[in-house]
PDB file of N, CA and C in Angstrom:
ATOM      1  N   UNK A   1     108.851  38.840 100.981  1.00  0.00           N
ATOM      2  CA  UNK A   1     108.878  40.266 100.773  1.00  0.00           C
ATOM      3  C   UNK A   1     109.701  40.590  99.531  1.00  0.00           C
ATOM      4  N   UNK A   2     109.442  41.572  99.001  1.00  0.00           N
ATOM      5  CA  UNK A   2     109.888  42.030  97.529  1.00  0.00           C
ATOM      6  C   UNK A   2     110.850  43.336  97.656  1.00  0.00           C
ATOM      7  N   UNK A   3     112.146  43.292  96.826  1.00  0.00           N
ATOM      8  CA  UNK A   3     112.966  44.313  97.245  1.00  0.00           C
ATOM      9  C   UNK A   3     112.996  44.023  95.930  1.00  0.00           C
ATOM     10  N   UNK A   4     113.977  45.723  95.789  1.00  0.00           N
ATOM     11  CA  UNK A   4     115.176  45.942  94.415  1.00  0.00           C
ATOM     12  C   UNK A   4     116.366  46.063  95.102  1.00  0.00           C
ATOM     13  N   UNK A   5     117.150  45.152  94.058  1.00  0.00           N
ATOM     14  CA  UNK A   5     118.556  44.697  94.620  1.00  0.00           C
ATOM     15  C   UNK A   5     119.607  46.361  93.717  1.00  0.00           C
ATOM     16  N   UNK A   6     120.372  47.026  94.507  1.00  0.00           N
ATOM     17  CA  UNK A   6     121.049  47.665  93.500  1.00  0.00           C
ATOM     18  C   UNK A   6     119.730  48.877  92.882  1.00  0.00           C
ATOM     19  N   UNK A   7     120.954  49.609  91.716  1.00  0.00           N
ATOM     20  CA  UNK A   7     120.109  50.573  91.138  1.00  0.00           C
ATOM     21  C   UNK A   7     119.396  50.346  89.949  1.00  0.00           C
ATOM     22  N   UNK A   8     118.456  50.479  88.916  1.00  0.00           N
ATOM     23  CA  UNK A   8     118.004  50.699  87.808  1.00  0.00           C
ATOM     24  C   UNK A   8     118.873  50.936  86.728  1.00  0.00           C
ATOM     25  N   UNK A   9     119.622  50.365  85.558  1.00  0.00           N
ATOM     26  CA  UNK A   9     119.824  50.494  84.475  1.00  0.00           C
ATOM     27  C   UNK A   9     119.090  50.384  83.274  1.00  0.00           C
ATOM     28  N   UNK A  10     120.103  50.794  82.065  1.00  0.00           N
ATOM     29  CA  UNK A  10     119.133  51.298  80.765  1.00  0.00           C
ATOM     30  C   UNK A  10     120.590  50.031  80.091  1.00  0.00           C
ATOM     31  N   UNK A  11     119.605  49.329  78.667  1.00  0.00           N
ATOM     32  CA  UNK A  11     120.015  48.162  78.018  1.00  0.00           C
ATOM     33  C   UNK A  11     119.374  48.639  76.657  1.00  0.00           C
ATOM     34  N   UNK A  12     120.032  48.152  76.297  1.00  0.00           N
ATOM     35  CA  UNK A  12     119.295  47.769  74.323  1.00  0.00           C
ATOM     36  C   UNK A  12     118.656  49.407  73.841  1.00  0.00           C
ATOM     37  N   UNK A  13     120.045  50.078  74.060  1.00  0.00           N
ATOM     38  CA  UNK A  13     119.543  51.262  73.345  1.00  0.00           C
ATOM     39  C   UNK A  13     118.732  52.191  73.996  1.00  0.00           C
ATOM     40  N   UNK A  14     118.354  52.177  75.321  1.00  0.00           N
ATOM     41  CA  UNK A  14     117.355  53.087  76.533  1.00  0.00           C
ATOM     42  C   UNK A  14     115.689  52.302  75.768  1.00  0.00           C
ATOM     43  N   UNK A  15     115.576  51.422  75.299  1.00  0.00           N
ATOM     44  CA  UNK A  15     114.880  50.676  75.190  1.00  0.00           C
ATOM     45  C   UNK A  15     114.325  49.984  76.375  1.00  0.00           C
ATOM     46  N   UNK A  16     115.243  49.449  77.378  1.00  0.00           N
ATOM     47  CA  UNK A  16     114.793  48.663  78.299  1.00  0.00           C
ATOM     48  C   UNK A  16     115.232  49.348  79.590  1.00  0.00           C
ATOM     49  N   UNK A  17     114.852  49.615  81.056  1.00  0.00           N
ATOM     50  CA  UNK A  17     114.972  49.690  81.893  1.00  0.00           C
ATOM     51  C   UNK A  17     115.412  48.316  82.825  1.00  0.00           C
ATOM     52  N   UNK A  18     116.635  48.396  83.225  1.00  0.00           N
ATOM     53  CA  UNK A  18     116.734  46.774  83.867  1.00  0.00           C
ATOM     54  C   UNK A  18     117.091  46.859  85.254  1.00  0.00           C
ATOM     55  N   UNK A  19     116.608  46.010  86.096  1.00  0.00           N
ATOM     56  CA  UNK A  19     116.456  46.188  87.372  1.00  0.00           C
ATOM     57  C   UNK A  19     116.595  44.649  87.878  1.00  0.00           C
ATOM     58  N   UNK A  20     117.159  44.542  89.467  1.00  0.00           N
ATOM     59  CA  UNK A  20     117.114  42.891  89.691  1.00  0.00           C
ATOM     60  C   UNK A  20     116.119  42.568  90.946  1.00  0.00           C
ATOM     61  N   UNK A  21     115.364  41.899  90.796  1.00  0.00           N
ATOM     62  CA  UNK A  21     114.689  41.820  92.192  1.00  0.00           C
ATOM     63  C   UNK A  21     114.499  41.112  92.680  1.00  0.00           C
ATOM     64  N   UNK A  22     114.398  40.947  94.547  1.00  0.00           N
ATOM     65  CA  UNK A  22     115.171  39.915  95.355  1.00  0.00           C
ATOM     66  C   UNK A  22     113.793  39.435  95.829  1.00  0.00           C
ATOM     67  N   UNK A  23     113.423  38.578  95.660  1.00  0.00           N
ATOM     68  CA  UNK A  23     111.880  37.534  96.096  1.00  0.00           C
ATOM     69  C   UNK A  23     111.907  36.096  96.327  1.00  0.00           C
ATOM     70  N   UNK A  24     111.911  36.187  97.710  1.00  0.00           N
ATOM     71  CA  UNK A  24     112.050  34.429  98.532  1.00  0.00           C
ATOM     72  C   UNK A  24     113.742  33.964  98.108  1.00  0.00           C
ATOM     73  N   UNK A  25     114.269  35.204  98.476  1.00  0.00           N
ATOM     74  CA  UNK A  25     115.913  34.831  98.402  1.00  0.00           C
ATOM     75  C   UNK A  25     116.779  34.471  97.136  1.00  0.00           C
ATOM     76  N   UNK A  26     115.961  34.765  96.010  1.00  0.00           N
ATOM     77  CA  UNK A  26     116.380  34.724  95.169  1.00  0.00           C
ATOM     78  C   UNK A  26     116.731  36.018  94.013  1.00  0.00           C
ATOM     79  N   UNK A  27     117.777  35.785  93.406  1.00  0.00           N
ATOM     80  CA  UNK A  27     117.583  37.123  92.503  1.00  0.00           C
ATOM     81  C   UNK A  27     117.484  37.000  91.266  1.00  0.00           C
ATOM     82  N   UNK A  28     116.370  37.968  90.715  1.00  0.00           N
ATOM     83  CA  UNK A  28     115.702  37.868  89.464  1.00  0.00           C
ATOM     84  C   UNK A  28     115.864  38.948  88.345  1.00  0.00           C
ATOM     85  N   UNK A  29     116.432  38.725  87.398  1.00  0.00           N
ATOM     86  CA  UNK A  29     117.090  39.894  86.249  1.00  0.00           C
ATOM     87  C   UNK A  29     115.852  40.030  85.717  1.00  0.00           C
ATOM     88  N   UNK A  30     115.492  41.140  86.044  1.00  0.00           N
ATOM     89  CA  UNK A  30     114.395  41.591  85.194  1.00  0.00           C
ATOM     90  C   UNK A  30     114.129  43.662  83.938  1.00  0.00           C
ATOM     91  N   UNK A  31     113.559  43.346  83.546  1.00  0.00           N
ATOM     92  CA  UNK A  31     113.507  44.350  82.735  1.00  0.00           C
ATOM     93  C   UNK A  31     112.031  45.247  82.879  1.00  0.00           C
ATOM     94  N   UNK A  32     112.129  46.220  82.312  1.00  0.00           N
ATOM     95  CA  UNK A  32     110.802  47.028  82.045  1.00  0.00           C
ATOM     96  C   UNK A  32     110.801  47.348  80.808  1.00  0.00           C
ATOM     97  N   UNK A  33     109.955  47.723  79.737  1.00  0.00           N
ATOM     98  CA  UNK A  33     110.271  47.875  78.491  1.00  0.00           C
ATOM     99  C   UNK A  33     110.322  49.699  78.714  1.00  0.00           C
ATOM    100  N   UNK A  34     110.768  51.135  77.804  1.00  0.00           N
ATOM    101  CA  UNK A  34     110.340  51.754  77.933  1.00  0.00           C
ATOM    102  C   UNK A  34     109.055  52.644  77.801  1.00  0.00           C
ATOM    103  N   UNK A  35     108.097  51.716  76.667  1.00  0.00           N
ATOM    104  CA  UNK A  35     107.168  52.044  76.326  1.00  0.00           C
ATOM    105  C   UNK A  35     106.327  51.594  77.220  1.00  0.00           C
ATOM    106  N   UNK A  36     106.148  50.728  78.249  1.00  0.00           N
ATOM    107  CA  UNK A  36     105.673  50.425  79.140  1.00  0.00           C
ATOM    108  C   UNK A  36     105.578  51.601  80.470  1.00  0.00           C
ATOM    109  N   UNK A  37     106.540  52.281  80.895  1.00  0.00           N
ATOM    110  CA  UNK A  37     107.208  53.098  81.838  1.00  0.00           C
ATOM    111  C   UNK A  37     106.500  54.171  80.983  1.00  0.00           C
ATOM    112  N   UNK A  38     106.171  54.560  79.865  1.00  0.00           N
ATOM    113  CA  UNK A  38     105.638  55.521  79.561  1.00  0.00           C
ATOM    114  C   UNK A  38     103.872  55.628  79.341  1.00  0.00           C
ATOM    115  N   UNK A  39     103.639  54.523  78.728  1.00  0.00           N
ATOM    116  CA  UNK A  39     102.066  53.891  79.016  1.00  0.00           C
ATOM    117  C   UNK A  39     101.294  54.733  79.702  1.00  0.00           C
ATOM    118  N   UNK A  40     102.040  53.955  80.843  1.00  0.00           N
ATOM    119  CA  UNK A  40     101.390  53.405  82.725  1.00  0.00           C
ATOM    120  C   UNK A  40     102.021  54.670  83.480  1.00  0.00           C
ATOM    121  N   UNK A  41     102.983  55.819  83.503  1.00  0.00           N
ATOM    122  CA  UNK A  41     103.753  56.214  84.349  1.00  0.00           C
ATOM    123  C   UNK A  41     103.791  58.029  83.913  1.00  0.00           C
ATOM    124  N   UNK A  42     103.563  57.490  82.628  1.00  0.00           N
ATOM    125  CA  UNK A  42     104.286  59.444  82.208  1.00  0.00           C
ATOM    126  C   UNK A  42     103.201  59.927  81.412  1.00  0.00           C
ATOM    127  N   UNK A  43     103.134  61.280  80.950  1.00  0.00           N
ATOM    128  CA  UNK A  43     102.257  61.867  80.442  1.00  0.00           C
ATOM    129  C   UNK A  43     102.440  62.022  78.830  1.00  0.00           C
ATOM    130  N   UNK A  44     103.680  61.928  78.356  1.00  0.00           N
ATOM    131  CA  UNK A  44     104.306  61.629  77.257  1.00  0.00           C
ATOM    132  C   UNK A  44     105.256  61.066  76.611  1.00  0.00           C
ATOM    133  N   UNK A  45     105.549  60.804  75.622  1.00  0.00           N
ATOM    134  CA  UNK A  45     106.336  60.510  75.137  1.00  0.00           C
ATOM    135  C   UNK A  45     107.384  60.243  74.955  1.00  0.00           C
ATOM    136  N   UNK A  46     108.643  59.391  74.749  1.00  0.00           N
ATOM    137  CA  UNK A  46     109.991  60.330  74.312  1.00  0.00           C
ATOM    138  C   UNK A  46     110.642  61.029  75.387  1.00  0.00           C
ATOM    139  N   UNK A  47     110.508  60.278  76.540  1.00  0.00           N
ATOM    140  CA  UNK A  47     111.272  61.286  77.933  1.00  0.00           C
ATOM    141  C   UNK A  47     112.902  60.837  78.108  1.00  0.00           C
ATOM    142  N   UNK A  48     113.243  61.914  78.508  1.00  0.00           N
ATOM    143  CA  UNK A  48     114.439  61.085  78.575  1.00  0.00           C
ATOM    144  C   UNK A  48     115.012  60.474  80.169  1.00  0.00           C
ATOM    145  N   UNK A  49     115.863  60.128  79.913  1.00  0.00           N
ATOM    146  CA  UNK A  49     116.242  58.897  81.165  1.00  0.00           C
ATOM    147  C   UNK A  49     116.069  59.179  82.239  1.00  0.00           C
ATOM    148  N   UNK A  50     116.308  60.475  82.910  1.00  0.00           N
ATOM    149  CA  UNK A  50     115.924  60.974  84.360  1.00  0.00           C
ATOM    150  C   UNK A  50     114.808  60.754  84.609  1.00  0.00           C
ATOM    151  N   UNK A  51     113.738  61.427  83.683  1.00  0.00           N
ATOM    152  CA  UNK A  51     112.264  61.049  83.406  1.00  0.00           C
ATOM    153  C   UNK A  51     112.146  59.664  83.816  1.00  0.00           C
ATOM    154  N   UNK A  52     112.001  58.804  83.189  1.00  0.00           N
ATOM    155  CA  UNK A  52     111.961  57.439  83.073  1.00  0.00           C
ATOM    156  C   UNK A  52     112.352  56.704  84.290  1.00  0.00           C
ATOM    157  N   UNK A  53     113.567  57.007  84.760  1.00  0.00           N
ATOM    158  CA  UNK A  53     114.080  56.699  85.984  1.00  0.00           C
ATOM    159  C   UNK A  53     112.732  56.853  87.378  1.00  0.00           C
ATOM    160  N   UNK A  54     112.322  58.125  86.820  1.00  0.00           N
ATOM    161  CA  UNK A  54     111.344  58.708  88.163  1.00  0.00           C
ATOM    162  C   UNK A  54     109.886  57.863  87.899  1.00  0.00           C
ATOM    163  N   UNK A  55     109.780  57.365  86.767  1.00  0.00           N
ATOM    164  CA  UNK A  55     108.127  56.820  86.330  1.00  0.00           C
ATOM    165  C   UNK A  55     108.477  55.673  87.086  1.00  0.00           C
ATOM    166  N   UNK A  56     109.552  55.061  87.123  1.00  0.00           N
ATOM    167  CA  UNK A  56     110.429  53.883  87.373  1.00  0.00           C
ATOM    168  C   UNK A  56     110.103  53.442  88.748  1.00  0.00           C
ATOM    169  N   UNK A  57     110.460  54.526  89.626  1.00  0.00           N
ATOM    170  CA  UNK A  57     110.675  54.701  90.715  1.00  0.00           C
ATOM    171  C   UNK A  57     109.300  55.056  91.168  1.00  0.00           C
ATOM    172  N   UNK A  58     108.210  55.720  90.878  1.00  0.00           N
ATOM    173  CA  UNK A  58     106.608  55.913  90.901  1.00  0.00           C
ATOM    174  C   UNK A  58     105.886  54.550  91.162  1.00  0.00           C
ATOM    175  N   UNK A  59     105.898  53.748  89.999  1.00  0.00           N
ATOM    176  CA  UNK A  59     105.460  52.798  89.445  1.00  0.00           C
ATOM    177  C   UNK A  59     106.544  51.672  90.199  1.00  0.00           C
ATOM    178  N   UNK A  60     107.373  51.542  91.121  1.00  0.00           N
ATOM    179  CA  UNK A  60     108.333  50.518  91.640  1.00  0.00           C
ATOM    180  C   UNK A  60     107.629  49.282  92.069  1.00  0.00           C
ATOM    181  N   UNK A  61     106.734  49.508  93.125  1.00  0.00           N
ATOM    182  CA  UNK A  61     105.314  48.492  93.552  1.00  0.00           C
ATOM    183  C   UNK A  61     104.725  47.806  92.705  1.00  0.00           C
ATOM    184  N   UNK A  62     104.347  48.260  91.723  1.00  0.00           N
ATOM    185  CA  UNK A  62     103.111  48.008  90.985  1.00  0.00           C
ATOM    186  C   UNK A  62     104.276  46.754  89.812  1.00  0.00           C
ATOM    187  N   UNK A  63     105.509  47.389  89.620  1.00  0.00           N
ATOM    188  CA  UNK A  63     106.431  46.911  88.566  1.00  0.00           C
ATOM    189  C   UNK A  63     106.907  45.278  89.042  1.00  0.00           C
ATOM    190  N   UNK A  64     107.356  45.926  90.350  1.00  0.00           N
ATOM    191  CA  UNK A  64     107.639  44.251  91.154  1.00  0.00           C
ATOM    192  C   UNK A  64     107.039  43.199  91.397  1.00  0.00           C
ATOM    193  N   UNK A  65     105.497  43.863  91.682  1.00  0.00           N
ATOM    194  CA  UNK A  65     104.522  42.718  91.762  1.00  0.00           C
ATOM    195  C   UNK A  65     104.280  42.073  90.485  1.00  0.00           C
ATOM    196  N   UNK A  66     104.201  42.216  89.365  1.00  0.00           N
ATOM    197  CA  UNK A  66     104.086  41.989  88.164  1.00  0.00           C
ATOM    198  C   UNK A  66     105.362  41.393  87.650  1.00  0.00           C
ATOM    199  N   UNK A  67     106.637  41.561  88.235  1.00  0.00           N
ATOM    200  CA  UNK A  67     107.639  40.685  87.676  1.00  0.00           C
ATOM    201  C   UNK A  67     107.843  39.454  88.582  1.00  0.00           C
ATOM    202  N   UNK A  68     107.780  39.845  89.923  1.00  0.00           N
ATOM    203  CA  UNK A  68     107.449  38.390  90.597  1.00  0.00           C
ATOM    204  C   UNK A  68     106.679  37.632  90.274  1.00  0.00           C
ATOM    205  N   UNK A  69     105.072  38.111  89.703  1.00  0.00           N
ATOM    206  CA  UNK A  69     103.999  36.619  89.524  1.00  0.00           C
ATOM    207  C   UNK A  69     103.910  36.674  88.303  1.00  0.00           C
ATOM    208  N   UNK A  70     104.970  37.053  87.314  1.00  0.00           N
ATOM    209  CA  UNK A  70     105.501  36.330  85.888  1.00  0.00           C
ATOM    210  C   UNK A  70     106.980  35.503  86.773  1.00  0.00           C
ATOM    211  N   UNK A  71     107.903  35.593  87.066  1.00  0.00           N
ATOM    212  CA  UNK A  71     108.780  34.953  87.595  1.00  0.00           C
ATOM    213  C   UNK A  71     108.196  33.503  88.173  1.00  0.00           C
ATOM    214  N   UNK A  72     107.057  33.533  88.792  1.00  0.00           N
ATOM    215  CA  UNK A  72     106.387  32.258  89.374  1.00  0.00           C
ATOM    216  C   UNK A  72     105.913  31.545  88.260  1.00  0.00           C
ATOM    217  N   UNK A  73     105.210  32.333  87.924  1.00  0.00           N
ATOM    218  CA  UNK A  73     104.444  31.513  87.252  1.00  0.00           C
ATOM    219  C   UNK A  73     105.580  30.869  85.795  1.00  0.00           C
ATOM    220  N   UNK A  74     106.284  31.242  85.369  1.00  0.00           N
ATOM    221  CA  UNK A  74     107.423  31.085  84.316  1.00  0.00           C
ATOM    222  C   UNK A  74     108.562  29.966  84.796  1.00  0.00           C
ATOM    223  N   UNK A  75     108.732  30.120  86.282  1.00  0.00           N
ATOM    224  CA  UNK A  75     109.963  29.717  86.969  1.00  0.00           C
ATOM    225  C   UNK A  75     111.172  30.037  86.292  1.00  0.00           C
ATOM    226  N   UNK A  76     111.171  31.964  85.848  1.00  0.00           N
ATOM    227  CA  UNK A  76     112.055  32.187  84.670  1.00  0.00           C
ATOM    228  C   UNK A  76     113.311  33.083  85.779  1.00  0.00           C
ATOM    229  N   UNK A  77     114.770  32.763  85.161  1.00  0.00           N
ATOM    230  CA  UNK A  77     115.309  33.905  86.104  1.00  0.00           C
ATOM    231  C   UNK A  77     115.438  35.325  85.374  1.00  0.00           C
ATOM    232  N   UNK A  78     115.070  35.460  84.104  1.00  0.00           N
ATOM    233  CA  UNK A  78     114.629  36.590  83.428  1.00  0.00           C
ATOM    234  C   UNK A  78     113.356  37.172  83.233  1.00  0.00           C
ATOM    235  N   UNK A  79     113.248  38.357  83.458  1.00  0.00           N
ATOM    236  CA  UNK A  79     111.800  38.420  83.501  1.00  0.00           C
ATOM    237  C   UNK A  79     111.644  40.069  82.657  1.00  0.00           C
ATOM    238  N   UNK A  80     110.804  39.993  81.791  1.00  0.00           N
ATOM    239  CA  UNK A  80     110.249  41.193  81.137  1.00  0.00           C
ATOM    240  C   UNK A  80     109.098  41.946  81.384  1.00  0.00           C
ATOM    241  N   UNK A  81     109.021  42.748  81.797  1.00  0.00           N
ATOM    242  CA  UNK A  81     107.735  43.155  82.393  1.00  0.00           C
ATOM    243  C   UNK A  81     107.252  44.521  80.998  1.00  0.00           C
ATOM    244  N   UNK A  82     106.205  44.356  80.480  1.00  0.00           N
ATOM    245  CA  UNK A  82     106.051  45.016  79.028  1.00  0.00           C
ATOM    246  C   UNK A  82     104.535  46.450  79.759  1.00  0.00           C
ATOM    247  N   UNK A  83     104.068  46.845  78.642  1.00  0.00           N
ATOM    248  CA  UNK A  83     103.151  47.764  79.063  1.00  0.00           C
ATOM    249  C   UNK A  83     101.236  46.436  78.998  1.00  0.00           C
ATOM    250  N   UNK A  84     101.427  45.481  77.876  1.00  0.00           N
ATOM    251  CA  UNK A  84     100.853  44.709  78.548  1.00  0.00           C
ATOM    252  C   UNK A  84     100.511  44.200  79.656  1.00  0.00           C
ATOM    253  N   UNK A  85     101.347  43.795  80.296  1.00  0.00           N
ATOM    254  CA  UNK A  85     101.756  43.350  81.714  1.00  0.00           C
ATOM    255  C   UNK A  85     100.864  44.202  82.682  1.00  0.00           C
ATOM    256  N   UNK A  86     101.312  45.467  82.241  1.00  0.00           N
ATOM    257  CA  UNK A  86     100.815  46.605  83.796  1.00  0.00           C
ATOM    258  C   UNK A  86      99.683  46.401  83.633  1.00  0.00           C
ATOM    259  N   UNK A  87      99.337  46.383  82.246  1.00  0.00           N
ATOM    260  CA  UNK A  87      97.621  46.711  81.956  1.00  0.00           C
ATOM    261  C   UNK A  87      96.846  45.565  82.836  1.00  0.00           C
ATOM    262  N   UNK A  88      97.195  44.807  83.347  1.00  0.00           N
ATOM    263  CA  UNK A  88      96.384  43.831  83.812  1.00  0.00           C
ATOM    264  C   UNK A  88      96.859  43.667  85.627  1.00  0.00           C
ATOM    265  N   UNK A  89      97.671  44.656  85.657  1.00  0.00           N
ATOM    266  CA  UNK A  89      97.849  44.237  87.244  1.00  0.00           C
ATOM    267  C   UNK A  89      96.723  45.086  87.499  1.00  0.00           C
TER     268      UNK A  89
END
């Protein structure tokens, strides 16, 4: 089963959304890009962090599954999850 460990932070300038998530007992530092969170999640542009937070939180399911089966498949304990990424879940 797939959880988020903790809350959502912002890295590299509100560039990245970073989040850790707990899958088969392990915990996995992972990221969202923001252009990704805006893609897949928002209607525009340029939102600021509350915004983002909530696309975040919309899109939570869809984000995890996609950083877990890059995490597998990588056997990485970092994981980036980009707007690429979504496009294909």
């Amino acid at each position: 089963m797939l959880a988020m460990k903790g809350r959502p932070g912002f890295f590299a300038e509100g560039r990245l959304l970073t989040f850790t998530l707990l899958s088969q007992g392990r915990d996995i530092a992972c990221a969202v890009t923001r252009d990704a969170l805006e893609r897949h999640f928002l209607l525009r542009r340029e939102s600021d962090d509350a915004t983002l937070v909530s696309a975040f939180e919309r899109g939570l399911r869809r984000i995890m599954e996609v950083a877990d089966r890059k995490s597998r498949a990588l056997r990485g304990a970092r994981i980036l999850v980009t707007a690429a990424d979504l496009g294909t879940a």
